[in-house]
Protein backbone atom coordinates (compact mmCIF):
# COMPACT_ATOMS: atom_id res chain seq x y z
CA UNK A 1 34.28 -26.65 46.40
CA UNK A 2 36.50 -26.45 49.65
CA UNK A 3 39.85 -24.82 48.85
CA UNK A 4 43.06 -27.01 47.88
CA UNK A 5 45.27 -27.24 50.98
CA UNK A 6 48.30 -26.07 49.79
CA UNK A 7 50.33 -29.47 50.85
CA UNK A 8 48.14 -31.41 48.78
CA UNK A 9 50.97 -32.29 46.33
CA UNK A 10 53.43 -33.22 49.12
CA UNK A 11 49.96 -35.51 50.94
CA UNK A 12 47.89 -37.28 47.80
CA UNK A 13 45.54 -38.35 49.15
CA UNK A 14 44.74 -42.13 49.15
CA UNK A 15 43.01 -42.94 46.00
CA UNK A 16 45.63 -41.14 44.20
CA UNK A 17 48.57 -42.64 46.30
CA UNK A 18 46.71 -45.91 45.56
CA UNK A 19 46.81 -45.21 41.58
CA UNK A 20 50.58 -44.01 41.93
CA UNK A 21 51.44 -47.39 43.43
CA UNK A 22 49.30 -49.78 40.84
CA UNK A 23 51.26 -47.63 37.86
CA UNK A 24 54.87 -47.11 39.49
CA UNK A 25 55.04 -50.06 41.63
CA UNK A 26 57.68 -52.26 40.82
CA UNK A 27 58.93 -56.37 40.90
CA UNK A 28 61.19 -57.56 43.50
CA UNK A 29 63.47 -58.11 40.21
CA UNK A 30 62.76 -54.11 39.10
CA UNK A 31 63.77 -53.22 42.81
CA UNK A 32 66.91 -55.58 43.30
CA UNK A 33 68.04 -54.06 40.06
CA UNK A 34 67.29 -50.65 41.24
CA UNK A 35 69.02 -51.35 44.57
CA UNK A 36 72.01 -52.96 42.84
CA UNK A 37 72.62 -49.40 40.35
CA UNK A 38 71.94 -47.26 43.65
CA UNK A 39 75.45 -49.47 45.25
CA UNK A 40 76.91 -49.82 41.83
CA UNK A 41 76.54 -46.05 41.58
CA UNK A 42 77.58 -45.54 45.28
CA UNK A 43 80.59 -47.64 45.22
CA UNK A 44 81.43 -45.03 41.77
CA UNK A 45 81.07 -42.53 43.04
CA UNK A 46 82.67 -43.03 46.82
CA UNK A 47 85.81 -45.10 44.98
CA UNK A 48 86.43 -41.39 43.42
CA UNK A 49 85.84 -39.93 46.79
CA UNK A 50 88.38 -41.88 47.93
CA UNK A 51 91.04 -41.09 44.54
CA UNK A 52 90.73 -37.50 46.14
CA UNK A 53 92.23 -38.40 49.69
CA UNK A 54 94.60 -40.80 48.39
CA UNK A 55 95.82 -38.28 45.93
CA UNK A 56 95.50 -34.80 48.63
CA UNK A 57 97.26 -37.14 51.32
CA UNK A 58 99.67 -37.54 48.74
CA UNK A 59 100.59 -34.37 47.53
CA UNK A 60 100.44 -32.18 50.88
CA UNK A 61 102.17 -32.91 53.96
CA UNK A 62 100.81 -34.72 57.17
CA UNK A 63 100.07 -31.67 58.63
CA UNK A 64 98.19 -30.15 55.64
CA UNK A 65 96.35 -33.18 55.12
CA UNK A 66 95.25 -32.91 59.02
CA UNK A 67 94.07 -29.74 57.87
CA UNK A 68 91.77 -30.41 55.33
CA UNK A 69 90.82 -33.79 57.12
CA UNK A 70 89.35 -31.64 59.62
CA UNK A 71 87.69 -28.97 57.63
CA UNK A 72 86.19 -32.30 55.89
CA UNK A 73 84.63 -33.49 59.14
CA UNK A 74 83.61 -30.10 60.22
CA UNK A 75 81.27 -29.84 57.41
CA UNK A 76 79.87 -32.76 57.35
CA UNK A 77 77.48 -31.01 59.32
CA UNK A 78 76.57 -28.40 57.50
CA UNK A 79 76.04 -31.21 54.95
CA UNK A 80 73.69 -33.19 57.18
CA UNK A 81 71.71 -29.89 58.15
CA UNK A 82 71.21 -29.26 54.40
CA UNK A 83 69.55 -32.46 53.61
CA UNK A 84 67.78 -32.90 56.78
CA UNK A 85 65.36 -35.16 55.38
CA UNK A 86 64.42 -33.15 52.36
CA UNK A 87 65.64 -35.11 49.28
CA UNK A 88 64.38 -38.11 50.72
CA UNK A 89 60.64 -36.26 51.01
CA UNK A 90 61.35 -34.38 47.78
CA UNK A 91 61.59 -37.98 46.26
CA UNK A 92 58.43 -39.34 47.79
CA UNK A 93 56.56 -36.34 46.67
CA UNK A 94 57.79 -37.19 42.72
CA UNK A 95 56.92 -40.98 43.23
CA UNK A 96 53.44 -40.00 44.21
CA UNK A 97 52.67 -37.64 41.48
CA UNK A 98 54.38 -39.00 38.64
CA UNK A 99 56.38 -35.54 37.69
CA UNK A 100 58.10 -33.31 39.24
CA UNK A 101 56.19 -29.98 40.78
CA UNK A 102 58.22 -26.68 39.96
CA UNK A 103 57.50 -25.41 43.06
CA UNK A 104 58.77 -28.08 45.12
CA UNK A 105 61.83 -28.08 43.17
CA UNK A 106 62.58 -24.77 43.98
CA UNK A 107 61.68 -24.80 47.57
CA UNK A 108 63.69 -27.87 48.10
CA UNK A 109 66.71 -26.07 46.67
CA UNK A 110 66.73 -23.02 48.26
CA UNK A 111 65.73 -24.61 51.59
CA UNK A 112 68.50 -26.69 51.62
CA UNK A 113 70.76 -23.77 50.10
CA UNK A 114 69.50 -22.21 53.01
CA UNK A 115 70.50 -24.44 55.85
CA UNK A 116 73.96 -24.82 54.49
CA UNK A 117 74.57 -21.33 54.76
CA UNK A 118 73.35 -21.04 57.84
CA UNK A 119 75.44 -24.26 58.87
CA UNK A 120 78.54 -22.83 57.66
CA UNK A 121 78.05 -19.32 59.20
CA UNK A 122 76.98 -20.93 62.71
CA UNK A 123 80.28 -23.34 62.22
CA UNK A 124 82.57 -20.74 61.50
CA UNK A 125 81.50 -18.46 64.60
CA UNK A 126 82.00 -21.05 66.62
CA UNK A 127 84.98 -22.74 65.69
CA UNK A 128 86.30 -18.80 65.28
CA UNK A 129 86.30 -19.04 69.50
CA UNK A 130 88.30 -21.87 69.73
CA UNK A 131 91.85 -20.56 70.17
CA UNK A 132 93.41 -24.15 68.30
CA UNK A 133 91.33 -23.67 64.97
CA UNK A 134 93.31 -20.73 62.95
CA UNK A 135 92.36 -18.78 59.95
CA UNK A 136 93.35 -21.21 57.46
CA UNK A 137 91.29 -23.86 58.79
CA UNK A 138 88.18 -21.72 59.13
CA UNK A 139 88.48 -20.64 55.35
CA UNK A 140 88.78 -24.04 54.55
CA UNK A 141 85.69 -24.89 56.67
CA UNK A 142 83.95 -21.80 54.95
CA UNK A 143 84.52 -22.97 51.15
CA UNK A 144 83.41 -26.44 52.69
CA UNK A 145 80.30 -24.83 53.46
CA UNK A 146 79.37 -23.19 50.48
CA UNK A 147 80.08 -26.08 48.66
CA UNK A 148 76.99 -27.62 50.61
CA UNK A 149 75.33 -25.11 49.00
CA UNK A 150 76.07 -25.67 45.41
CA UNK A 151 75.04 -29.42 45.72
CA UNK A 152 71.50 -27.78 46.77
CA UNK A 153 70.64 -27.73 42.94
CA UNK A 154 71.89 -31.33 42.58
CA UNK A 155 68.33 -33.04 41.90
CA UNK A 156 69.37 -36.33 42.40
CA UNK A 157 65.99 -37.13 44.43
CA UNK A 158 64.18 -36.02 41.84
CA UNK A 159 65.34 -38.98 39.74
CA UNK A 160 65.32 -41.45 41.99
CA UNK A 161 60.95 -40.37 42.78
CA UNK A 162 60.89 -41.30 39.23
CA UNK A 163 62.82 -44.38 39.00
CA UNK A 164 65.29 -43.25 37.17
CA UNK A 165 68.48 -44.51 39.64
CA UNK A 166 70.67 -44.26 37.10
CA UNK A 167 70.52 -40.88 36.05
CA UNK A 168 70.92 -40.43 40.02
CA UNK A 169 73.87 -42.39 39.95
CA UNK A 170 75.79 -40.63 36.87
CA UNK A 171 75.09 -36.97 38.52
CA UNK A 172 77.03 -38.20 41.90
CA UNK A 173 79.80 -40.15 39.86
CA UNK A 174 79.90 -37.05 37.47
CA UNK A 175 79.98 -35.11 41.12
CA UNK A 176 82.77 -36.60 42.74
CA UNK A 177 84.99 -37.46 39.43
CA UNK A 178 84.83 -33.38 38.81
CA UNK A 179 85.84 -33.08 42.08
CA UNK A 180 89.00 -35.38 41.33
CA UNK A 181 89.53 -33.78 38.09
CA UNK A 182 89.55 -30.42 39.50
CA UNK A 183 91.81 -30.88 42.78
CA UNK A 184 94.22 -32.18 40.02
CA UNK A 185 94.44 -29.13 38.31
CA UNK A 186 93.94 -26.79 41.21
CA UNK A 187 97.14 -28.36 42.88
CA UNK A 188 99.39 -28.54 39.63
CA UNK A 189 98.49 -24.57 40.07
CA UNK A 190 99.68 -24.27 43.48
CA UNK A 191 96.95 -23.76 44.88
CA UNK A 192 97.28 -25.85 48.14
CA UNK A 193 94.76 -27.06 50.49
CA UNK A 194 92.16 -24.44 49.10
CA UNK A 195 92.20 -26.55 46.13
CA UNK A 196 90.06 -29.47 47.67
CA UNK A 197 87.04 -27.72 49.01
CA UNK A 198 87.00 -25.05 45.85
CA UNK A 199 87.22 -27.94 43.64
CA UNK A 200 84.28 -29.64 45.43
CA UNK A 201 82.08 -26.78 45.16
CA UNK A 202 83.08 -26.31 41.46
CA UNK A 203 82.11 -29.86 40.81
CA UNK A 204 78.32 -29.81 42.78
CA UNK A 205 77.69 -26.57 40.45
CA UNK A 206 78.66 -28.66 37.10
CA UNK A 207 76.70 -31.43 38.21
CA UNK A 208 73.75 -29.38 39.09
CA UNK A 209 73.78 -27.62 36.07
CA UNK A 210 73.75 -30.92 34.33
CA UNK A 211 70.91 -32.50 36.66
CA UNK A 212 68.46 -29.49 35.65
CA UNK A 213 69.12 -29.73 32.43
CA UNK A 214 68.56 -33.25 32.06
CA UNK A 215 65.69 -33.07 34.34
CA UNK A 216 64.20 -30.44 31.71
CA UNK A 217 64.99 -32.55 28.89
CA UNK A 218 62.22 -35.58 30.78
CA UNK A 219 59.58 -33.19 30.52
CA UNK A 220 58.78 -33.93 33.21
CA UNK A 221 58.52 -30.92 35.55
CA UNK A 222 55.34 -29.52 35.66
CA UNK A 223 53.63 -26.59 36.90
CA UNK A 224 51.95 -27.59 40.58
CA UNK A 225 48.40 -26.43 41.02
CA UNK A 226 50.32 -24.71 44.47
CA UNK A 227 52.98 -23.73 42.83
CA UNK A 228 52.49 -19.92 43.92
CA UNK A 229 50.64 -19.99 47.38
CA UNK A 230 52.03 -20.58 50.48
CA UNK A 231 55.50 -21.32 49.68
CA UNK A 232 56.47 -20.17 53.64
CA UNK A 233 53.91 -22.48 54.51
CA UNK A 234 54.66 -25.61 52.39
CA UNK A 235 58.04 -25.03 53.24
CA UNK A 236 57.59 -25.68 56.83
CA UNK A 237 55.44 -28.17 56.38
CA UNK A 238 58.50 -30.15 54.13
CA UNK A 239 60.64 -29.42 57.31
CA UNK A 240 58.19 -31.12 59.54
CA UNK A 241 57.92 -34.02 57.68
CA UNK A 242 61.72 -34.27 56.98
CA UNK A 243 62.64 -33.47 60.95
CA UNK A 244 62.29 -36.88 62.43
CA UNK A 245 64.48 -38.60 59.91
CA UNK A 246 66.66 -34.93 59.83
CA UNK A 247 67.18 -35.07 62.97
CA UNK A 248 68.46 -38.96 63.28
CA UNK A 249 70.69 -38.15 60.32
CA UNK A 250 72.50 -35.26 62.33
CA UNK A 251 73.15 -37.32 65.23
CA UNK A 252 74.78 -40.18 62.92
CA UNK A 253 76.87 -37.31 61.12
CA UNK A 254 78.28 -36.70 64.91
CA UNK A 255 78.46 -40.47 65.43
CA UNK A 256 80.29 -40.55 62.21
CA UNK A 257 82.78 -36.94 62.13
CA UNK A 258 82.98 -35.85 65.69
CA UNK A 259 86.04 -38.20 66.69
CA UNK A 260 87.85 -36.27 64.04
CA UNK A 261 87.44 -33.48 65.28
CA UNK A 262 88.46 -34.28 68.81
CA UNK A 263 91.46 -35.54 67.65
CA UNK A 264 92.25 -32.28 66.21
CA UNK A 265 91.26 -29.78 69.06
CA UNK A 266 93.05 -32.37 71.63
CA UNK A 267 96.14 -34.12 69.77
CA UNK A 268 96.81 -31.70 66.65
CA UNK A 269 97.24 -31.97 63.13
CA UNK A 270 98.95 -34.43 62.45
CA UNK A 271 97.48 -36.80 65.21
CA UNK A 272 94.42 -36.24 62.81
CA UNK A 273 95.85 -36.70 59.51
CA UNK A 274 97.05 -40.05 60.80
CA UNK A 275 93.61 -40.77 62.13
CA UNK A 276 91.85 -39.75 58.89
CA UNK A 277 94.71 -41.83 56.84
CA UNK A 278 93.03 -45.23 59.68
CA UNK A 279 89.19 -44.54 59.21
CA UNK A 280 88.65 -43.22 55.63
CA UNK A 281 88.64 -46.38 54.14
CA UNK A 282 86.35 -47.51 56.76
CA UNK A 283 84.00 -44.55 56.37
CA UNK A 284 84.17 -44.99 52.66
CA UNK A 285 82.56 -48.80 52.95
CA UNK A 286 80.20 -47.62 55.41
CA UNK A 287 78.70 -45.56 52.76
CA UNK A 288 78.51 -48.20 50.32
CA UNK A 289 76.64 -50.51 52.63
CA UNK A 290 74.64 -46.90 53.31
CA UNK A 291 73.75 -46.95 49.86
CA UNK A 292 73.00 -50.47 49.50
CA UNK A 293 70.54 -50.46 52.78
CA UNK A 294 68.51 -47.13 51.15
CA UNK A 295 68.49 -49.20 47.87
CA UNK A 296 66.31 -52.01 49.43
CA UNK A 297 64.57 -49.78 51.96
CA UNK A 298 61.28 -49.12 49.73
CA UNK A 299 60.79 -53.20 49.19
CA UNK A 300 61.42 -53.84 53.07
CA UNK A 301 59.15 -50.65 53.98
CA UNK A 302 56.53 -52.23 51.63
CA UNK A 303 56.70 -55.65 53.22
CA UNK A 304 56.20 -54.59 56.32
CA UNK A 305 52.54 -53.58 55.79
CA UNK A 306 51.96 -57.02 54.09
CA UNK A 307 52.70 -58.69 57.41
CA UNK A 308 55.41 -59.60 59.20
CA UNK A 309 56.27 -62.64 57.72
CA UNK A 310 57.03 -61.28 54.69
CA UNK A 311 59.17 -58.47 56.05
CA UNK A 312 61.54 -61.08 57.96
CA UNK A 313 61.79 -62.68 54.70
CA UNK A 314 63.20 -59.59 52.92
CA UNK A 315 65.07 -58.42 55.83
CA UNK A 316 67.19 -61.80 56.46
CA UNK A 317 67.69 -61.62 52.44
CA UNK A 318 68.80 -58.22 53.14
CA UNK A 319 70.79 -59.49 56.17
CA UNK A 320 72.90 -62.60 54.36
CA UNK A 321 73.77 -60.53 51.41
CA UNK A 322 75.66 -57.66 53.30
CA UNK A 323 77.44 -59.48 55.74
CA UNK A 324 78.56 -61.67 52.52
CA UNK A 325 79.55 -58.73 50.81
CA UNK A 326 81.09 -56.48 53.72
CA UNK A 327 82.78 -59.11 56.64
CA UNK A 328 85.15 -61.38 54.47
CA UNK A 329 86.97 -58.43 53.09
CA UNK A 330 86.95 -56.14 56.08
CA UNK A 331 88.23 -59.21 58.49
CA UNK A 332 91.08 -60.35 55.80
CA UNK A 333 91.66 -56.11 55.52
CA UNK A 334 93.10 -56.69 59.38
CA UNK A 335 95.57 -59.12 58.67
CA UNK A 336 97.03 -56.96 55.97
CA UNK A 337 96.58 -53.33 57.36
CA UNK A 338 100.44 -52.48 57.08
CA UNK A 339 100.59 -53.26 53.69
CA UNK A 340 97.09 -51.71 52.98
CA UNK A 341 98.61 -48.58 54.30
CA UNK A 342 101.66 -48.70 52.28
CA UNK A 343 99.63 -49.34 48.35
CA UNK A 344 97.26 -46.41 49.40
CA UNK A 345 99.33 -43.60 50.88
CA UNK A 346 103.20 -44.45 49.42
CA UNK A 347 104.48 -42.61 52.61
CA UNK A 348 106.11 -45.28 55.79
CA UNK A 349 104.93 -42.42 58.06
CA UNK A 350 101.10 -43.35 57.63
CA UNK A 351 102.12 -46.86 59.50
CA UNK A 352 101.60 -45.37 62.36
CA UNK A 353 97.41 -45.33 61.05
CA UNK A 354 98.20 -48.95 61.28
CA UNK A 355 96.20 -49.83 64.79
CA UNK A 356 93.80 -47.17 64.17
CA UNK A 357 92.59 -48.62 60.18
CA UNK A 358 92.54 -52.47 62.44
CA UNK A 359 89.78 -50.99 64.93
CA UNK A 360 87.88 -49.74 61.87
CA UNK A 361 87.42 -52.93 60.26
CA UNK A 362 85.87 -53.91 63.03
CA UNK A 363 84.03 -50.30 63.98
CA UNK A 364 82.24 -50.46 60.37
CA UNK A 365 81.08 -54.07 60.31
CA UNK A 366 79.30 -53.04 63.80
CA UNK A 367 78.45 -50.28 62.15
CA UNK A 368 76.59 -51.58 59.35
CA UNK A 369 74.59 -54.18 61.19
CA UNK A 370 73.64 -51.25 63.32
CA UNK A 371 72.41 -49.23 60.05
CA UNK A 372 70.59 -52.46 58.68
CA UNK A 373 68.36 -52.84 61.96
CA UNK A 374 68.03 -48.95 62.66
CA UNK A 375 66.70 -48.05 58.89
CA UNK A 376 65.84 -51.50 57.73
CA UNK A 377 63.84 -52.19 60.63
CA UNK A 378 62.59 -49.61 62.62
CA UNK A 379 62.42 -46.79 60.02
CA UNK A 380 61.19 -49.62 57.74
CA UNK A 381 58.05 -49.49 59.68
CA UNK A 382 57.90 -46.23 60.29
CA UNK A 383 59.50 -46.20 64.23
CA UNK A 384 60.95 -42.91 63.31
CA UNK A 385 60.98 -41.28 66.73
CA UNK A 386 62.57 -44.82 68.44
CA UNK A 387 65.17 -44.39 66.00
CA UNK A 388 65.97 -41.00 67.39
CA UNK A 389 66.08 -42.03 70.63
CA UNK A 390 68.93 -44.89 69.84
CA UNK A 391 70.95 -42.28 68.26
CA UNK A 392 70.42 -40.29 70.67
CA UNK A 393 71.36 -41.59 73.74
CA UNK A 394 74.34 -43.34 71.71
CA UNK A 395 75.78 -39.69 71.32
CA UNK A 396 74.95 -38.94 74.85
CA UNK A 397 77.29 -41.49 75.59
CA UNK A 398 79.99 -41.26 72.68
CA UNK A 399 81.01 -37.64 72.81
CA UNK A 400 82.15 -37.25 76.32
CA UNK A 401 83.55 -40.58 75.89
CA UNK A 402 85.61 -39.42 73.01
CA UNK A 403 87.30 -36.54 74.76
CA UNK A 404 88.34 -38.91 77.91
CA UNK A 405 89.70 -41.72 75.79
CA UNK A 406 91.46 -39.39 73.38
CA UNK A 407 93.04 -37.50 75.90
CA UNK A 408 93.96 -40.58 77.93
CA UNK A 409 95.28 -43.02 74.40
CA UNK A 410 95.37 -40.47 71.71
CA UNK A 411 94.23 -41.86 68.26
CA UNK A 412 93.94 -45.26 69.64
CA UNK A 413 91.29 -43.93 72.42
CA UNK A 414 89.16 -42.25 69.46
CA UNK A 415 89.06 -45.03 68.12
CA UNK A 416 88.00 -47.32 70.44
CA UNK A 417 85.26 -44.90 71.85
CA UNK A 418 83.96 -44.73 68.33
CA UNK A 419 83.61 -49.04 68.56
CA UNK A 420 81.99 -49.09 71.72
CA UNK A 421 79.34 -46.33 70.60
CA UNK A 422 78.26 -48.19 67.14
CA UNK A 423 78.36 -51.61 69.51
CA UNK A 424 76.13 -49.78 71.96
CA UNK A 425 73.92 -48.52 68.96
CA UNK A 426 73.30 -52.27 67.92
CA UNK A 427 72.94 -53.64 71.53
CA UNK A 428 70.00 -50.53 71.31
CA UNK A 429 69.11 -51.47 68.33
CA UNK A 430 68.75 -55.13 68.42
CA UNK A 431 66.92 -54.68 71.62
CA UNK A 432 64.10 -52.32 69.57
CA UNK A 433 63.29 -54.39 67.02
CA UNK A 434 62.63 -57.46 68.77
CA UNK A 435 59.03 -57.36 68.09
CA UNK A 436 59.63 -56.43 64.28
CA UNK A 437 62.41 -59.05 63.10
CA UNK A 438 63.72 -62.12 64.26
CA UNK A 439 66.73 -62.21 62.00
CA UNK A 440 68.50 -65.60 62.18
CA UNK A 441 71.91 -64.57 62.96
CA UNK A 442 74.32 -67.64 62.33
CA UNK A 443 72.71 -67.98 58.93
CA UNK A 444 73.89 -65.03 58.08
CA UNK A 445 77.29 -64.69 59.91
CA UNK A 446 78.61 -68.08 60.11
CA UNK A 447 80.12 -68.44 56.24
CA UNK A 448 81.53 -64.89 56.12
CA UNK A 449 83.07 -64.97 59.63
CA UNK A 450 84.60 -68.40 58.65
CA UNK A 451 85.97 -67.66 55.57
CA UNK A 452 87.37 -63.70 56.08
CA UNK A 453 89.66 -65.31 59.31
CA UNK A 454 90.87 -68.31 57.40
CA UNK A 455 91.85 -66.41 54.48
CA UNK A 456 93.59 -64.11 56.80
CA UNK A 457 95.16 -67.20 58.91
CA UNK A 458 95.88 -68.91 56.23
CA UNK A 459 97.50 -66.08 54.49
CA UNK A 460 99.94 -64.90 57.05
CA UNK A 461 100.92 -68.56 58.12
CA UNK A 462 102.25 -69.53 54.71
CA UNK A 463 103.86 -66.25 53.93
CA UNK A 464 101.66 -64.88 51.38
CA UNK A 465 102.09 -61.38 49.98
CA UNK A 466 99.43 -58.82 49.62
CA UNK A 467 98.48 -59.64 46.07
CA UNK A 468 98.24 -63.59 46.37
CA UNK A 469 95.97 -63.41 49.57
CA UNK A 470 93.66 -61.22 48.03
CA UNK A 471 93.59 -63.42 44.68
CA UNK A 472 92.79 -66.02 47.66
CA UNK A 473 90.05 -63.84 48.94
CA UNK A 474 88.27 -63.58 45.38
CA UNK A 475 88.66 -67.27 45.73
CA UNK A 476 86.56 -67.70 48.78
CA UNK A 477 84.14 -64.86 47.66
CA UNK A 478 83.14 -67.02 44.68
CA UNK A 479 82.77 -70.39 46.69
CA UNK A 480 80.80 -68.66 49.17
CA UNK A 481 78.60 -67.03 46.23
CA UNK A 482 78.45 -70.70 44.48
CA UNK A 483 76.95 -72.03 48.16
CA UNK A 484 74.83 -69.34 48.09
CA UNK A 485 73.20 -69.83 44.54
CA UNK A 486 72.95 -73.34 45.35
CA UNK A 487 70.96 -72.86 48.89
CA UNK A 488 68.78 -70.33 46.80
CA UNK A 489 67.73 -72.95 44.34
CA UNK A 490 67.37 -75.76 46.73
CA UNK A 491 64.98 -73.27 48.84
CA UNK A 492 62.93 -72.18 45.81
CA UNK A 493 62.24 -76.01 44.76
CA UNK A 494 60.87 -76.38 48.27
């Protein structure tokens, strides 16, 4: 009997993968519903999130909140070098097997506990040489980074390989409401801006604790027949399998956090609290349509090795729902940033975020078409390396862009380089999956386009306050959800 390779559990082999597909496969209903709890659960869990800026950007001045902002997009990083790929591997691994192998739990862990340390120490050192970051802001960054750490032992993946999305979704809501809960009290104790990132790590270690327990409590972690051989080995092996994917996900976390922290080397602190005050709500939706896109990636992956046909079906399904969900509200959001500004932050000071939170309506809804083609299309069918190359270049291009256009227009250049790199991204984009999609794009554009300006027209022409137009928003939402029913029936009798 030749001897088991010790990657067998993270490789089944094709009869078994076979099996694990027949048993665990699921309807489209099983995976809309299981894509609808993953955004349910995101929009949870990032709606707390966002609690915790509203209420730090409350309590601390501009300048304070610049700080943290920073230290915020500084380790996003180390956040993005932690995962690199793993959980997303980890998960595959559990969906194969049907359990979860107490070896690869551990080696996930630590090697993600790993790479956050050695994010935060290779963050720190260099950010120590930069004579405009001081002390304070590098032991900010440092808690940061060993909160990336503590969410190593969040086994959220390990859930979601065994269908169990909701159980995913409560760990990340528990996540980020601890976080809330514990900047509350860590502020009413004075303790400042350390508050936020000690809270954050406090609140991954609660939430880990509760993951393994309630992983325990499946029984479904088993002993791997590998468990004890090889673990440098099958380590690296997880790496190389996670560093295609790893790799594109560092390049959108400098897409997503670098402009940040140009603002804040070339304009200041307060230049960047003002800038964080104009994007977060921005960055907050983009990770709801994030969440939404990796919630119907395994049915558009799957259809795209039962043919084509099928795979433009799910994709222009995929298509028409998120630009119904996502452009209305983010086009109506421009008419009424000044009084956006005012009912999240309280303080006339953040109006000067006004222009900034206008370009990132628009800088997210480019942005999310650009994440809909990228994974729904090319990593869909398994283009990982032309995915790389998009991103790629489109950083090439972004970061030196950045630093001209911020020193040139301050916030307002940041900005704007940030919209012409996710537009660039989706020219790139829409050029490399011409042979893989042929979305229809007025079908899916037309309606929301339509109504999200007319509310907003409509709005501001007769006078109406903040409240009324978005009670007329709902409105529109629900006619353009009635048309949409009604095309969906009309198409199913045909």
């Amino acid at each position: 009997m030749s001897e088991a390779s010790p990657t067998a559990e993270l490789f089944p082999s094709e009869n078994a993968t076979a099996v694990a597909e027949t048993h665990g496969s699921a309807t489209v209903a099983t995976l809309s519903r299981q894509s609808a709890v993953a955004m349910a659960g995101g929009a949870l869990s990032q709606g707390l999130k966002f609690l915790v800026v509203i209420y730090v950007a409350r309590r601390l001045s501009i300048s304070e909140f610049g700080l943290v902002s920073f230290a915020i997009a500084v380790s996003g990083y180390g956040l993005t070098l932690s995962n690199f790929g793993l959980p997303v591997f980890g998960s595959r691994a559990v969906a194969a097997s049907g359990s979860v192998s107490r070896g690869l739990l551990g080696e996930i862990a630590c090697l993600r506990a790993c790479l956050a340390l050695v994010g935060m120490v290779a963050t720190v050192g260099v950010l120590s040489l930069a004579p405009a970051v001081s002390r304070r802001e590098l032991l900010l960054i440092g808690i940061f980074g060993l909160s990336n750490a503590a969410q190593a032992g969040l086994f959220d993946w390990a859930f979601q390989g065994l269908h169990r999305q909701e159980v995913s979704a409560i760990l990340n809501i528990l996540w980020q409401g601890g976080w809330l809960a514990l900047t509350i009290v860590g502020m009413n104790l004075g303790m400042g801006v350390l508050a936020v990132p000690t809270a954050l790590a406090g609140a991954a270690l609660v939430a880990s604790a509760v993951g393994y327990f309630w992983l325990r409590q499946t029984g479904q972690i088993r002993h791997g027949e590998n468990d004890h051989l090889n673990v440098l080995r099958r380590s690296w092996e997880i790496l190389k399998l996670g560093a295609p994917l790893g790799w594109g996900t560092l390049l959108i976390t400098v897409l997503i956090w670098s402009d940040a922290v140009v603002v804040r080397l070339l304009r200041g602190e307060q230049a960047v609290g003002l800038y964080a005050a104009g994007n977060r709500a921005a960055l907050a939706l983009a990770m709801l349509q994030g969440f939404y896109v990796l919630g119907a990636f395994p049915l558009l992956s799957r259809a795209s090795q039962e043919g084509p046909a099928l795979l433009n079906q799910y994709f222009q399904r995929c298509y028409e729902d998120m630009a119904l969900v996502f452009v209305p509200g983010s086009l109506w959001a421009i008419f009424y940033a000044r009084e956006v500004i005012l009912l999240v932050f309280k303080n006339p000071e953040y109006l000067w975020a006004v222009p900034v939170f206008r370009t990132f309506q628009i800088t997210f809804l480019v942005a999310a078409l650009s994440t809909l083609f990228g994974i729904g299309a090319l990593v869909a069918t398994h283009q990982d390396r032309q995915y790389q190359k998009v991103l790629a270049l489109t950083t090439c291009v972004f970061l030196p862009l950045c630093v001209v256009l911020t020193l040139w227009a301050g916030n307002m250049g940041a900005g704007a380089a940030a919209l012409a790199a996710q537009g660039l991204s989706l020219i790139l984009f829409l050029k490399s999956t011409r042979g893989v999609v042929q979305p229809k794009h007025a079908a899916a554009l037309i309606m929301p386009l339509v109504a999200g300006l007319s509310v907003g027209v409509v709005s501001r022409g007769i006078g109406l306050g903040l409240f009324s137009s978005a009670a007329l928003l709902l409105l529109a939402y629900a006619v353009m959800f009635r048309v949409r029913m009604a095309r969906q029936r009309v198409s199913s009798s045909a």
